[in-house]
Protein backbone atom coordinates (compact mmCIF):
# COMPACT_ATOMS: atom_id res chain seq x y z
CA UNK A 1 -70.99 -14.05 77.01
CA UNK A 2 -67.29 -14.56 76.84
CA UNK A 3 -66.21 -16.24 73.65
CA UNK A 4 -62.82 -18.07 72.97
CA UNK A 5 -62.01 -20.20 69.68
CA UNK A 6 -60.47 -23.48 70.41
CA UNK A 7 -58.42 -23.95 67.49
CA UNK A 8 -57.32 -20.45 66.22
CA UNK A 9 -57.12 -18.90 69.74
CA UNK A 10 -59.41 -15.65 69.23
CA UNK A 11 -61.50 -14.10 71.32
CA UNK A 12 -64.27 -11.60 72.43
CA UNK A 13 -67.33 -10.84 74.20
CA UNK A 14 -71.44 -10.65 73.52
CA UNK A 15 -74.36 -9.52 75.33
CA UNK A 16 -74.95 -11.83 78.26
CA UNK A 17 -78.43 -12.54 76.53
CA UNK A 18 -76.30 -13.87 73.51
CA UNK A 19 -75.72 -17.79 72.45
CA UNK A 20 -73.45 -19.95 70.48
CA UNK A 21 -75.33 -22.13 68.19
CA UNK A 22 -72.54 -25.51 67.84
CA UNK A 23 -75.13 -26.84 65.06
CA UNK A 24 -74.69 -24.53 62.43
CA UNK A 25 -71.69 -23.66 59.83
CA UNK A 26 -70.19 -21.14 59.79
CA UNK A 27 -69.55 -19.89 63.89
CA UNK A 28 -73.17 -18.55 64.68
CA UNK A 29 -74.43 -16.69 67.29
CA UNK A 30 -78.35 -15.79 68.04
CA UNK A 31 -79.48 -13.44 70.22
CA UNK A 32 -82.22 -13.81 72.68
CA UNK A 33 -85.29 -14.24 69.95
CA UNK A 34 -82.52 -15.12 67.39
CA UNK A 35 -82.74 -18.95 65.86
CA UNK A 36 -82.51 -20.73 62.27
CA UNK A 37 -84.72 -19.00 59.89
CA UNK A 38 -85.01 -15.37 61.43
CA UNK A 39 -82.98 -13.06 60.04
CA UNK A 40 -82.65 -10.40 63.14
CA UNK A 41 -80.49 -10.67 66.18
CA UNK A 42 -77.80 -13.57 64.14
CA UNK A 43 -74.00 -12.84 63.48
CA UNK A 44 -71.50 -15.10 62.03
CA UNK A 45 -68.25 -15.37 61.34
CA UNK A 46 -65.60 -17.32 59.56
CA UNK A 47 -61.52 -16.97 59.70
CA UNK A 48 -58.82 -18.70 57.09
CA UNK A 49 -56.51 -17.79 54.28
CA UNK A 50 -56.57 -14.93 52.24
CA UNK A 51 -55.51 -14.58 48.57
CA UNK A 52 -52.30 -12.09 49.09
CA UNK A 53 -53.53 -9.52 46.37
CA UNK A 54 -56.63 -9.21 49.32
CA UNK A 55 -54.54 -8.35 52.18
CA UNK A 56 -54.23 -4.46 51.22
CA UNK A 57 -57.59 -2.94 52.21
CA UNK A 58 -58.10 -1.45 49.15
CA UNK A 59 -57.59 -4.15 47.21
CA UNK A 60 -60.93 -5.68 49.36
CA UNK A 61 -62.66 -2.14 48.33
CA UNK A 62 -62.04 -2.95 45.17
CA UNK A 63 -63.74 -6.19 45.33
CA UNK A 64 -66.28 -6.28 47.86
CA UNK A 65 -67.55 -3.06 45.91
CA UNK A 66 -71.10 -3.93 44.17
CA UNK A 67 -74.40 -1.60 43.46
CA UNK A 68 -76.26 -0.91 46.30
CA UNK A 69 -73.04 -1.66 48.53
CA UNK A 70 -71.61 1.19 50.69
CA UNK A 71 -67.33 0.82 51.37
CA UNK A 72 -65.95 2.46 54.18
CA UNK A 73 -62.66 1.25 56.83
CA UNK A 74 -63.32 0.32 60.02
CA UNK A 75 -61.71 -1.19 63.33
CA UNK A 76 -61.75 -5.03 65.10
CA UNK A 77 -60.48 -4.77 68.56
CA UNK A 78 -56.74 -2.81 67.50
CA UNK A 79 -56.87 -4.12 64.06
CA UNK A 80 -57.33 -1.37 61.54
CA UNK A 81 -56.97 -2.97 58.37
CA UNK A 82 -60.86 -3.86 58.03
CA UNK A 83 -63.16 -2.90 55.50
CA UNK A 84 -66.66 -2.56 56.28
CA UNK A 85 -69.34 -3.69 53.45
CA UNK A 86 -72.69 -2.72 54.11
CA UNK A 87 -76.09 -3.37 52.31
CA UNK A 88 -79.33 -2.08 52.81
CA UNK A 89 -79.75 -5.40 55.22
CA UNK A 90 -76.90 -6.68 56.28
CA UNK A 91 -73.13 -5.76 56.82
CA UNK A 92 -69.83 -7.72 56.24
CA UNK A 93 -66.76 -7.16 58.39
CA UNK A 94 -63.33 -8.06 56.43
CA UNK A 95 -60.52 -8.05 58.97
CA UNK A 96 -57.02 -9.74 58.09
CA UNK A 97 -54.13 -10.21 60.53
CA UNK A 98 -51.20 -12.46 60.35
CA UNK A 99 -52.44 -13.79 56.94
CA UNK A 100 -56.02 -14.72 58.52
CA UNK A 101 -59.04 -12.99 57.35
CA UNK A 102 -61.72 -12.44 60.05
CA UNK A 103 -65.04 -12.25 58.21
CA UNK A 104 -68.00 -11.11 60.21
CA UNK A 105 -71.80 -11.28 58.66
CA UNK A 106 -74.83 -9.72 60.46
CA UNK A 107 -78.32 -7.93 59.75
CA UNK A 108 -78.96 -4.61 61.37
CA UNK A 109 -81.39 -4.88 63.46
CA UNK A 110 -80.79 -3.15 67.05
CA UNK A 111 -80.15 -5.84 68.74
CA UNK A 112 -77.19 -7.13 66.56
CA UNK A 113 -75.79 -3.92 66.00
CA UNK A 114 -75.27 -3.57 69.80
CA UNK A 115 -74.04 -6.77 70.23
CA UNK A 116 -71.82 -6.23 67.29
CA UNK A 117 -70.34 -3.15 68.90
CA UNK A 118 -69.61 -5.06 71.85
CA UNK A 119 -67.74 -7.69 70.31
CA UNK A 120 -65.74 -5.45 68.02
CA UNK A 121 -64.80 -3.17 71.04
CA UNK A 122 -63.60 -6.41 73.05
CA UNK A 123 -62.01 -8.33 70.18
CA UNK A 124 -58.49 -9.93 70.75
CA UNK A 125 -56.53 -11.33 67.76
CA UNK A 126 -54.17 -14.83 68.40
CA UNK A 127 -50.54 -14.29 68.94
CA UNK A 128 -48.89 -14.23 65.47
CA UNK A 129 -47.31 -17.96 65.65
CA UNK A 130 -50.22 -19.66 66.68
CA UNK A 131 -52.08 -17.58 64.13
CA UNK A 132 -49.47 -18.78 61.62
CA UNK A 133 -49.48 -22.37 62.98
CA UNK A 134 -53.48 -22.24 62.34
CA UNK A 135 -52.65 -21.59 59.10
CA UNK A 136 -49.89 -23.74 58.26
CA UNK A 137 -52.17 -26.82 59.39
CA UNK A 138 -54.61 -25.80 55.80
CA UNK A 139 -54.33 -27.82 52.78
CA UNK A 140 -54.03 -25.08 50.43
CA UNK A 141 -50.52 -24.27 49.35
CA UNK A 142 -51.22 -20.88 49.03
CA UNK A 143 -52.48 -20.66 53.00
CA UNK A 144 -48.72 -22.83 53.47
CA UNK A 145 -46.59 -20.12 51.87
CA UNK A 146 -48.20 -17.40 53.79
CA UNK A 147 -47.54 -19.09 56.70
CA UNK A 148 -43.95 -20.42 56.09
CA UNK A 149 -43.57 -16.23 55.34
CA UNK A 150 -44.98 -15.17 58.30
CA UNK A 151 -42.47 -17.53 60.29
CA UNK A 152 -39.24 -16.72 58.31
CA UNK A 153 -36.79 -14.63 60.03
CA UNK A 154 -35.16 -12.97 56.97
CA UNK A 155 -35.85 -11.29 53.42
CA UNK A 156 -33.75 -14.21 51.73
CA UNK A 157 -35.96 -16.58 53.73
CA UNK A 158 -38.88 -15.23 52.21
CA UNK A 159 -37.54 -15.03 49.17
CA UNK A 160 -36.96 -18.67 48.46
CA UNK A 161 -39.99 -19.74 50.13
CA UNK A 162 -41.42 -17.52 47.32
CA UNK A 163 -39.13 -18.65 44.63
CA UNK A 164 -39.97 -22.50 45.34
CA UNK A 165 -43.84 -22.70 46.31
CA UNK A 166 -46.10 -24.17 43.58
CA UNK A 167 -48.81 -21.55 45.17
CA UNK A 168 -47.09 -18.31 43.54
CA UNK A 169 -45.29 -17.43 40.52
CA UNK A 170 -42.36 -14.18 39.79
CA UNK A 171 -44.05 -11.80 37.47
CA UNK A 172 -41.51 -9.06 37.43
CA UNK A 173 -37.61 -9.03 38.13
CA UNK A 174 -36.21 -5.61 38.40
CA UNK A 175 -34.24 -3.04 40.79
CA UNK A 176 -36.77 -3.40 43.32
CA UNK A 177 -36.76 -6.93 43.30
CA UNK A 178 -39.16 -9.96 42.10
CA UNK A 179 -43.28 -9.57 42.39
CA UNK A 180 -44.90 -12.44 43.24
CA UNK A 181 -48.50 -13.37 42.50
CA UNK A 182 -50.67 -16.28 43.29
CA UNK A 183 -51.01 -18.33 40.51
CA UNK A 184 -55.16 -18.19 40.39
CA UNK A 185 -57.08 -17.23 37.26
CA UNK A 186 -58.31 -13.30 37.80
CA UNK A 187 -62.00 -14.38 39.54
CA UNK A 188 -65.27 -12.59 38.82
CA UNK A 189 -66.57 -10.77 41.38
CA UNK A 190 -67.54 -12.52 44.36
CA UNK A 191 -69.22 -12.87 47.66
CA UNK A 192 -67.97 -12.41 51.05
CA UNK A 193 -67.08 -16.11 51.93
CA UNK A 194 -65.28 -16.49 48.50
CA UNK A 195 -61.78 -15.19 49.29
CA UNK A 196 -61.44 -18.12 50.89
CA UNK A 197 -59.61 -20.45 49.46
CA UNK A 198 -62.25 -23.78 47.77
């Protein structure tokens, strides 16, 4: 099955044998025996914002790094900056482009592995300004600046959108210039669908 999301414009493709599910939340797909309740042959995914001191892959390591957890990089469609989480019985995708963070949750049976091969294989990322546009259309001021950034067309553009969002504070001014963080208490660690923003 061929898969294209309305609103932010991404796409890829499943096993034939494989279904959208439009009754659950987050984007679910079964596979042939998949359905609510069974834990085998089930991926989801969910895409928005990302906290800026997550875009660096290591800075994900860092995080998504618990006991029992094995880190390691990995690739959606010709994105490289992904980090791969994986437990003993399921494995989270982290993928960010353009600002958006492509999260991707599935068990590993053989079925879903396949199919998850497939669809990373065939994945296709949004043009950058609808990406950005996607973005820009969130509540959260912190998912506005990065998008207002990702559409400015110079470094003194950035810098004032910087300079005057209520999403970021300067912590440093020096020869290299000002360091801005977001202004967000340092979190304990969290699960997979908590970098987005509440």
């Amino acid at each position: 099955m061929d898969y294209t999301d309305p609103t932010l414009g991404y796409a890829f493709r499943l096993p034939a044998t494989w279904r959208l599910d439009r009754s659950v939340n987050p984007l679910t797909f079964f596979g042939p025996e998949g359905r609510i309740g069974v834990t085998t042959q089930l991926l989801q995914i969910r895409t928005g914002g990302i906290g800026s001191q997550y875009v660096d892959p290591a800075s994900r390591e860092t995080f998504m790094a618990e006991p029992g957890a094995t880190i390691r990089r990995g690739v959606l469609g010709a994105e490289k900056n992904v980090v791969v989480c994986e437990w003993p019985d399921h494995t989270e995708i982290s993928a960010v482009r353009d600002g958006v963070q492509y999260c991707i949750v599935h068990p590993h049976d053989a079925d879903t592995r396949a199919a998850i091969q497939c669809l990373c294989e065939t994945f296709r990322f949004p043009p950058q300004d609808r990406a950005a546009n996607a973005l820009l259309k969130s509540a959260d001021p912190s998912v506005q600046t990065m998008s207002a950034v990702l559409n400015a067309t110079s470094t003194e553009e950035i810098h004032r959108i910087l300079a005057s969002s209520t999403a970021v504070q300067s912590t440093r001014h020096g020869k290299h210039g000002t360091e801005y963080v977001l202004k967000r208490p340092e979190a304990e660690r969290r699960k997979w669908w908590q970098f987005w923003k509440p």
